[in-house]
Protein backbone atom coordinates (compact mmCIF):
# COMPACT_ATOMS: atom_id res chain seq x y z
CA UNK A 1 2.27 4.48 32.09
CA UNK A 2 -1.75 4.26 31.61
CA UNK A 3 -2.90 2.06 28.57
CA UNK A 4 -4.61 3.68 25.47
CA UNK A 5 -7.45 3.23 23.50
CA UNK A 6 -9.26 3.56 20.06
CA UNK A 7 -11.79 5.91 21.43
CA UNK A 8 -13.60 6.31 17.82
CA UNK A 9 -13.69 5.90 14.31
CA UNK A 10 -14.10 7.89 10.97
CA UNK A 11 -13.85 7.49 7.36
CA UNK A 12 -14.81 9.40 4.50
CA UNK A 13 -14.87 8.71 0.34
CA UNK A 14 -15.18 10.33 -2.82
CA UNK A 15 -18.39 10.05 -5.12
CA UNK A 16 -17.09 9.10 -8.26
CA UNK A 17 -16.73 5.28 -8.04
CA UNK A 18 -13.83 3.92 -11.36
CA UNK A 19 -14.93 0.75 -12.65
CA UNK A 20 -13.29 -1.80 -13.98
CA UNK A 21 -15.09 -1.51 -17.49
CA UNK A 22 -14.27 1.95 -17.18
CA UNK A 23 -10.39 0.79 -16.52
CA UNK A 24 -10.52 -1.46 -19.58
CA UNK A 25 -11.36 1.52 -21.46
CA UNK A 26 -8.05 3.20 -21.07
CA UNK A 27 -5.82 0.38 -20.87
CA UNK A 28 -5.60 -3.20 -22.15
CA UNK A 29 -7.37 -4.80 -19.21
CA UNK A 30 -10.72 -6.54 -18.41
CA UNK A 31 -12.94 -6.74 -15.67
CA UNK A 32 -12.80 -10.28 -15.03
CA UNK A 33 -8.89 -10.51 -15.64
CA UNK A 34 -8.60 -7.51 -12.26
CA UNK A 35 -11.04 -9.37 -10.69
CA UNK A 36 -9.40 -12.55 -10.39
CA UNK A 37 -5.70 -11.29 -10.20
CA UNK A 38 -6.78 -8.40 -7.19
CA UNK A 39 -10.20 -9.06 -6.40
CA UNK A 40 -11.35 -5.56 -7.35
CA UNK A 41 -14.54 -4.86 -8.59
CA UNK A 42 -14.66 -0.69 -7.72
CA UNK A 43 -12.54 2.14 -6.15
CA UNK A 44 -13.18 5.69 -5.33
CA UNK A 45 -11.49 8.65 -7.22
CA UNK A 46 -11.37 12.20 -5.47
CA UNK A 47 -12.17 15.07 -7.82
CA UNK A 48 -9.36 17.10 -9.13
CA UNK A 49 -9.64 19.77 -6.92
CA UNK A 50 -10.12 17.75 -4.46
CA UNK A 51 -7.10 17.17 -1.65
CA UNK A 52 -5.31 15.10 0.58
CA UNK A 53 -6.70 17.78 3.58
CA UNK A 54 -10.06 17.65 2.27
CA UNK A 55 -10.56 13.97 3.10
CA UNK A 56 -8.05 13.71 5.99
CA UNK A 57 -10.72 16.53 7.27
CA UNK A 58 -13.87 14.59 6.67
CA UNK A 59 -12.75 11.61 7.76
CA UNK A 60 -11.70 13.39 11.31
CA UNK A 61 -14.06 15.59 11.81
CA UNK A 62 -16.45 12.22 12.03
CA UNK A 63 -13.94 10.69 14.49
CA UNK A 64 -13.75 13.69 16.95
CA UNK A 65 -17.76 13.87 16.55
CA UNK A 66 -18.30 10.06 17.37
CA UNK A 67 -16.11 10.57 19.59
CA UNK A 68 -18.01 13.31 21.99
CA UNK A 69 -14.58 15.31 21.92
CA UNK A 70 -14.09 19.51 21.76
CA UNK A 71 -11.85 20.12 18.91
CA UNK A 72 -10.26 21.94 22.04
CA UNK A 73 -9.78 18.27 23.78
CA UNK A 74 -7.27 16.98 21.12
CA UNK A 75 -3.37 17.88 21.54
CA UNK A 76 -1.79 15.95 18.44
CA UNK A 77 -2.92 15.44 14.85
CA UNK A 78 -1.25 13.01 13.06
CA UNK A 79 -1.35 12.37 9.26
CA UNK A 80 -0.18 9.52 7.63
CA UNK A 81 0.16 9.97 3.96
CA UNK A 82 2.22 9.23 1.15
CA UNK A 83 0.68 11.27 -1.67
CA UNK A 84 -0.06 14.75 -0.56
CA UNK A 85 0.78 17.29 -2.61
CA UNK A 86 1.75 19.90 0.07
CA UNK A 87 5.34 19.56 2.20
CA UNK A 88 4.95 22.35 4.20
CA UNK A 89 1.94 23.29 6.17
CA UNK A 90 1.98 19.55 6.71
CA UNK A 91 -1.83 18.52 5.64
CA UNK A 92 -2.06 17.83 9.58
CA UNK A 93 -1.78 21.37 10.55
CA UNK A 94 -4.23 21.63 7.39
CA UNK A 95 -6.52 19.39 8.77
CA UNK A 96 -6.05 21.18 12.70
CA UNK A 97 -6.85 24.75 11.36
CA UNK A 98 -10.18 23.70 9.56
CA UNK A 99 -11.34 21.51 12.58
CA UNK A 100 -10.79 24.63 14.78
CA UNK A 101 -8.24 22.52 17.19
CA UNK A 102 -6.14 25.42 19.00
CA UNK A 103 -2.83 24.19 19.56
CA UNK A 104 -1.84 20.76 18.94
CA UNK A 105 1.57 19.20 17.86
CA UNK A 106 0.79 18.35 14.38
CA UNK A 107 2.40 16.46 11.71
CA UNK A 108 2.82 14.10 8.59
CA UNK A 109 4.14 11.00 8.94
CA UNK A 110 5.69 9.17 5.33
CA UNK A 111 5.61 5.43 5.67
CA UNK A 112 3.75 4.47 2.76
CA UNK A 113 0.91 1.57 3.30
CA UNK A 114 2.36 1.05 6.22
CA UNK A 115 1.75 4.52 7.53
CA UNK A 116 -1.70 4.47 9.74
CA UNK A 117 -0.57 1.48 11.73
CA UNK A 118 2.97 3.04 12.35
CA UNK A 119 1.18 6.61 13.15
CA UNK A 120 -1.15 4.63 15.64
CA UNK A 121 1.59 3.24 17.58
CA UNK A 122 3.46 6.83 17.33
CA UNK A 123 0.11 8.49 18.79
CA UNK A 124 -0.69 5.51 21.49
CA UNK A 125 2.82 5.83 22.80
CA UNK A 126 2.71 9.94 23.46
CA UNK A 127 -0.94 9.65 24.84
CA UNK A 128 0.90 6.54 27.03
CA UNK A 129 3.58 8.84 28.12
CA UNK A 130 0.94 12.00 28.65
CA UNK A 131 2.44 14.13 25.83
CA UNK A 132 -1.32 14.40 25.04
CA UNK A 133 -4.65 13.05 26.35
CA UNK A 134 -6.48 12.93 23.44
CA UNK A 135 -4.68 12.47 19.66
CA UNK A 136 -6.53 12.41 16.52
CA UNK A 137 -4.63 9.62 13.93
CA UNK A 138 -5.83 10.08 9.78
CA UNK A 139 -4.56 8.12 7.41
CA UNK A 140 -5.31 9.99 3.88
CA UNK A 141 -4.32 9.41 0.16
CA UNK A 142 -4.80 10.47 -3.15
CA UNK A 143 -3.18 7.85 -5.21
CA UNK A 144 -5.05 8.77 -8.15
CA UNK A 145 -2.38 11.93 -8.22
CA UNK A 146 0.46 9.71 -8.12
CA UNK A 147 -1.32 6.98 -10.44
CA UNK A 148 0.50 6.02 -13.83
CA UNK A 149 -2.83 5.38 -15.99
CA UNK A 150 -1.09 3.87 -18.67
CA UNK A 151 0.55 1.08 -16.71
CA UNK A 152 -2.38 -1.63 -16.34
CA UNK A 153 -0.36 -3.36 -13.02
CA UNK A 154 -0.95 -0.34 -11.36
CA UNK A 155 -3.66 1.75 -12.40
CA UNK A 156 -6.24 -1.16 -11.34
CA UNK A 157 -4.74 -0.94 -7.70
CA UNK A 158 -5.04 2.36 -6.90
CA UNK A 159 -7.61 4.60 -5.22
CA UNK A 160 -8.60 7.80 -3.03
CA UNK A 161 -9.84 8.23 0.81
CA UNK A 162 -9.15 8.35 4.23
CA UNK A 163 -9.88 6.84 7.74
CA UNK A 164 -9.41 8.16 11.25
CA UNK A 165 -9.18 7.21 14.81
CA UNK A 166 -9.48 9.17 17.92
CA UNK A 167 -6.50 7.92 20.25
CA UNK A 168 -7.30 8.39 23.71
CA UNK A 169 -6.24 7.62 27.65
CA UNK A 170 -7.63 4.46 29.55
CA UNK A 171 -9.92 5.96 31.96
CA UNK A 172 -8.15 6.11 35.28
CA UNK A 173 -8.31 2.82 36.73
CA UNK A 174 -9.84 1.12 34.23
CA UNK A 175 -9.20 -2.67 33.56
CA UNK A 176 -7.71 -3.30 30.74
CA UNK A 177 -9.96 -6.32 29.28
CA UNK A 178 -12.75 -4.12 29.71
CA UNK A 179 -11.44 -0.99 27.06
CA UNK A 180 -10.44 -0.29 23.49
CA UNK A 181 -7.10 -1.21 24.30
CA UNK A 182 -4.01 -1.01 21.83
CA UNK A 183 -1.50 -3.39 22.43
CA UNK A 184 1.89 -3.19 21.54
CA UNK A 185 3.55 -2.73 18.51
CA UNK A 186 5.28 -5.18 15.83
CA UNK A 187 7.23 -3.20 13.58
CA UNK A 188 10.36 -2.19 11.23
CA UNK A 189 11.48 -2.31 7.82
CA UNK A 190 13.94 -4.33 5.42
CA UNK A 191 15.28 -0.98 3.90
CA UNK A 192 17.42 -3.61 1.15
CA UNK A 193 14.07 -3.57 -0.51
CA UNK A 194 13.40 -0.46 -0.32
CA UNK A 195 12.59 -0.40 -4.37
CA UNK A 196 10.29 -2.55 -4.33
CA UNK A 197 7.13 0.03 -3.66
CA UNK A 198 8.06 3.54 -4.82
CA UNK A 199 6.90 6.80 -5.47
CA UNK A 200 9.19 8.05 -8.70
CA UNK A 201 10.37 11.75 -9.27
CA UNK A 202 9.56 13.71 -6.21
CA UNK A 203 7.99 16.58 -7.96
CA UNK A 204 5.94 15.11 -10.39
CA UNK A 205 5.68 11.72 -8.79
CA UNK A 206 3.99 8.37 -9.73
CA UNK A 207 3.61 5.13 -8.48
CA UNK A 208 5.79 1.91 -9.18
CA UNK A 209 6.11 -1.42 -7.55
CA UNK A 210 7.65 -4.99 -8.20
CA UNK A 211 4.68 -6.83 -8.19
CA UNK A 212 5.06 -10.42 -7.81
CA UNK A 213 8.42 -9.76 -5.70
CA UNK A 214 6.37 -7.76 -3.68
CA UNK A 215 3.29 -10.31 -3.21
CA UNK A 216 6.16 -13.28 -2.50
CA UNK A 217 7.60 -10.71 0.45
CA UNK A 218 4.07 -10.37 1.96
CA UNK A 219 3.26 -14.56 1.51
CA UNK A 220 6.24 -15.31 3.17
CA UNK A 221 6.98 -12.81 5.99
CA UNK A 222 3.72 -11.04 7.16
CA UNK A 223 2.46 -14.84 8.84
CA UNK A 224 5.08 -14.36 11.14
CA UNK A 225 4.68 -10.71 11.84
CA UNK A 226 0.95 -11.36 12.55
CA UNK A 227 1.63 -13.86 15.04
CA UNK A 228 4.35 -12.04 16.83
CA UNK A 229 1.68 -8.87 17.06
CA UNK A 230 -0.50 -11.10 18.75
CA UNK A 231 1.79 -12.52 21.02
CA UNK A 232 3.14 -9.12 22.36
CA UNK A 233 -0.95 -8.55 22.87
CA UNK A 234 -1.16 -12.11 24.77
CA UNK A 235 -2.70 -13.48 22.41
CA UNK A 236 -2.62 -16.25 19.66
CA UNK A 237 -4.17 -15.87 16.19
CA UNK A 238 -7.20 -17.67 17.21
CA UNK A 239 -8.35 -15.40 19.83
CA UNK A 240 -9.00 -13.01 17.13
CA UNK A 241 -12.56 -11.70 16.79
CA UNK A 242 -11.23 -9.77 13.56
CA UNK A 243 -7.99 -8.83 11.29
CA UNK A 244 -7.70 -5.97 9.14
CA UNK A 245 -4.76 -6.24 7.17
CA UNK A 246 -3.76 -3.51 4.42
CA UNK A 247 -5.94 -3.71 1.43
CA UNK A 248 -3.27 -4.29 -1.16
CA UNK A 249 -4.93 -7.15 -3.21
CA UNK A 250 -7.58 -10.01 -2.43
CA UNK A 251 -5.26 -12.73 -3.16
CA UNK A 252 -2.53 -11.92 -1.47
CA UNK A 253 -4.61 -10.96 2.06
CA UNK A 254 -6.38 -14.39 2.08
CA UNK A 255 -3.05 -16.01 0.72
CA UNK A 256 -1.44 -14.45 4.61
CA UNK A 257 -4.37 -15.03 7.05
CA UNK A 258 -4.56 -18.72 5.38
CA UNK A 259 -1.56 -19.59 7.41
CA UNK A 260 -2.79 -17.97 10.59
CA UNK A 261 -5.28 -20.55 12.07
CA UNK A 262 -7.89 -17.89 12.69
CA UNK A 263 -11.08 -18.68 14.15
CA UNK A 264 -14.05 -20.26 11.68
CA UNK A 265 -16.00 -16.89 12.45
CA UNK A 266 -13.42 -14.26 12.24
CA UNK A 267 -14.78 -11.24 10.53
CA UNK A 268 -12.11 -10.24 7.52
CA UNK A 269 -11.97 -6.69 6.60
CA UNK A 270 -11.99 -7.10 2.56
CA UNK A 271 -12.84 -3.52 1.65
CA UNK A 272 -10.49 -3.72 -1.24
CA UNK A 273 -13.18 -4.98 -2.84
CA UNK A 274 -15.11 -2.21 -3.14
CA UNK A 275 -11.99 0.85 -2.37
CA UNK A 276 -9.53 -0.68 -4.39
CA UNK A 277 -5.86 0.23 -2.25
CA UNK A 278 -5.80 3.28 -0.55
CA UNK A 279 -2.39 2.93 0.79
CA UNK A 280 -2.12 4.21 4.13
CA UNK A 281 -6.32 5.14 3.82
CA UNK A 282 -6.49 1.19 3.69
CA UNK A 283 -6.71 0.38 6.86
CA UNK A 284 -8.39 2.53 9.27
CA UNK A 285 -11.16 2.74 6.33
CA UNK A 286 -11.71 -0.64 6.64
CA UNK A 287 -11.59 -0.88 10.11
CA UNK A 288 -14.15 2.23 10.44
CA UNK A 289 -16.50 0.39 8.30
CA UNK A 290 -16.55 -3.14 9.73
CA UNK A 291 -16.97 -0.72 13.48
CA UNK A 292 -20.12 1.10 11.83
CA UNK A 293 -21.60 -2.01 10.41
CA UNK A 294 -21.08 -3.74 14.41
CA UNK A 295 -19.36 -6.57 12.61
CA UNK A 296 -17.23 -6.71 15.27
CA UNK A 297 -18.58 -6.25 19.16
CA UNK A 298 -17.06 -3.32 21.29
CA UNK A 299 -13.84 -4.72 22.79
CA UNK A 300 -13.64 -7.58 20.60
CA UNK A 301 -10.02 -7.61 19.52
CA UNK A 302 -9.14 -7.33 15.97
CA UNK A 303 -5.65 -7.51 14.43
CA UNK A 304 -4.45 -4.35 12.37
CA UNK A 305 -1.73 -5.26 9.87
CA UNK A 306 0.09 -3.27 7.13
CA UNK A 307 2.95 -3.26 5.18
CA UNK A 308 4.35 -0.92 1.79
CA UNK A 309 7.14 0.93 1.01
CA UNK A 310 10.65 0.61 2.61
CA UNK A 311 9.93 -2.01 3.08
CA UNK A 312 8.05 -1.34 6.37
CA UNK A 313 5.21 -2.80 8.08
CA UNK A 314 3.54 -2.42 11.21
CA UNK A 315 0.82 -4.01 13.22
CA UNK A 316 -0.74 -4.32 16.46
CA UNK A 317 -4.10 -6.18 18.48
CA UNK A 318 -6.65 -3.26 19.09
CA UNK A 319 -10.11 -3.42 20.90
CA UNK A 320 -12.59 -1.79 19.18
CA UNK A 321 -14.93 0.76 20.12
């Protein structure tokens, strides 16, 4: 089957930017105390009428156009979210009527923070097979919808956006060191802990975690994970010109890629800084940025790892475009 590639990149974000000042306002919090427990200083909150759709659209709508694509060109939309409001039409269908694409298979896919990464691999393996030649991949949240703002674990996290990739073909007979490859997957889920990260009430739904049971899963298991993603790319953790892992908290990324003897100049996608955790948003919003800011070189290979509720996870080596 031919290889597949990241062919482009988009992300979008809403204006108002939550502070942590603002935070301590509403609950018993500080800016410093966030700071040092999540490294947050900001995150973006979407207006109220403002939707899943509407930023899944923005944020693809930049990734088709960077991408040199007809709307026409693209025979799958994929939509990774945990948080839209809508079950049925899926916000991918949403998202294919208002970009004018005519007839593509189109749907959500639920696997919480770990859903871009998992909808990547879903995509990249259909394109592989030549289910499609061209697949547009979104991952989109509104957390701030599912938010509880009087719990202060939680309502520090949490944030709106979305990020999108064009998935495409390797051009025929192209060498594969030479593209935006995407290598293989590492994935799967310990469904025993599947409380651990949870949306509560389906209808009127908010946000809950285990905290430090989650952080102790991530320290101990996503090392592993990273290193078995680069393997199955033929690679070791060194080889890395960049990792983007999901933006879930400061600490706890650079407590994982502290055990993976990366390279002194590895470029670190730390957009939680800034975003705050936009679940499945997290990482191709990162990922678009450090692309847009050439932090990374075209075909440099960067490692995309994420992991939430289920508890599922999900990564793979890409090549950037």
């Amino acid at each position: 089957m031919p290889g597949t590639r990241i062919a482009a990149l988009g992300h979008y974000q809403p204006d108002r930017v939550l502070t942590n000042d603002e935070l301590a306002g509403m609950v018993e919090t500080n800016d410093a105390w966030i700071r040092q427990r999540t490294g947050i200083a900001t995150r973006r909150i979407a207006a109220e009428d403002e939707t899943v759709a509407d930023m899944a659209t923005a944020a693809a709508g930049k990734a088709l156009a960077a991408a040199g694509l007809a709307p026409s060109d693209i025979g799958m939309v994929v939509v990774a979210t945990c948080s839209a409001r809508d079950r049925c039409p899926s916000t991918a269908a949403q998202v294919a009527r208002r970009l004018e694409i005519p007839s593509p298979v189109a749907y959500d896919l639920n696997n919480g923070c770990a859903g871009f990464c998992t909808a990547l691999a879903s995509a990249s393996h259909s394109v592989a097979a030549g289910a499609a030649r061209h697949a547009l991949v979104i991952g989109a949240e509104k957390m701030s919808d599912v938010t509880d703002w009087s719990d202060r674990s939680t309502c520090i996290l949490l944030a709106d956006g979305a990020g999108a990739a064009v998935v495409s073909a390797q051009p025929d007979g192209a060498a594969d060191e030479d593209q935006d490859g995407i290598g293989p997957v590492e994935w799967g889920s310990d469904p025993s802990r599947g409380d651990m990260v949870r949306l509560l009430d389906a209808w009127q739904p908010r946000f809950a975690q285990e905290g430090p049971a989650v952080f102790r899963w991530a320290a101990a298991e996503l090392p592993a994970l990273a290193r078995r993603a680069c393997e199955r790319a033929g690679l070791a953790p060194g080889d890395l010109a960049g990792v983007v892992t999901h933006q879930a908290n400061l600490r706890l990324m650079e407590a994982v890629l502290g055990r993976l003897d990366l390279a002194e100049d590895v470029v670190i996608g730390r957009d939680v800084v800034d975003s705050g955790n936009t679940s499945a948003a997290s990482v191709p919003l990162a990922l678009s940025k450090l692309v847009e800011r050439r932090e990374v070189e075209p075909g440099a290979p960067v490692l995309l790892l994420s992991f939430g509720g289920g508890m599922s996870w999900a990564g793979q080596v890409v090549r950037c475009p």
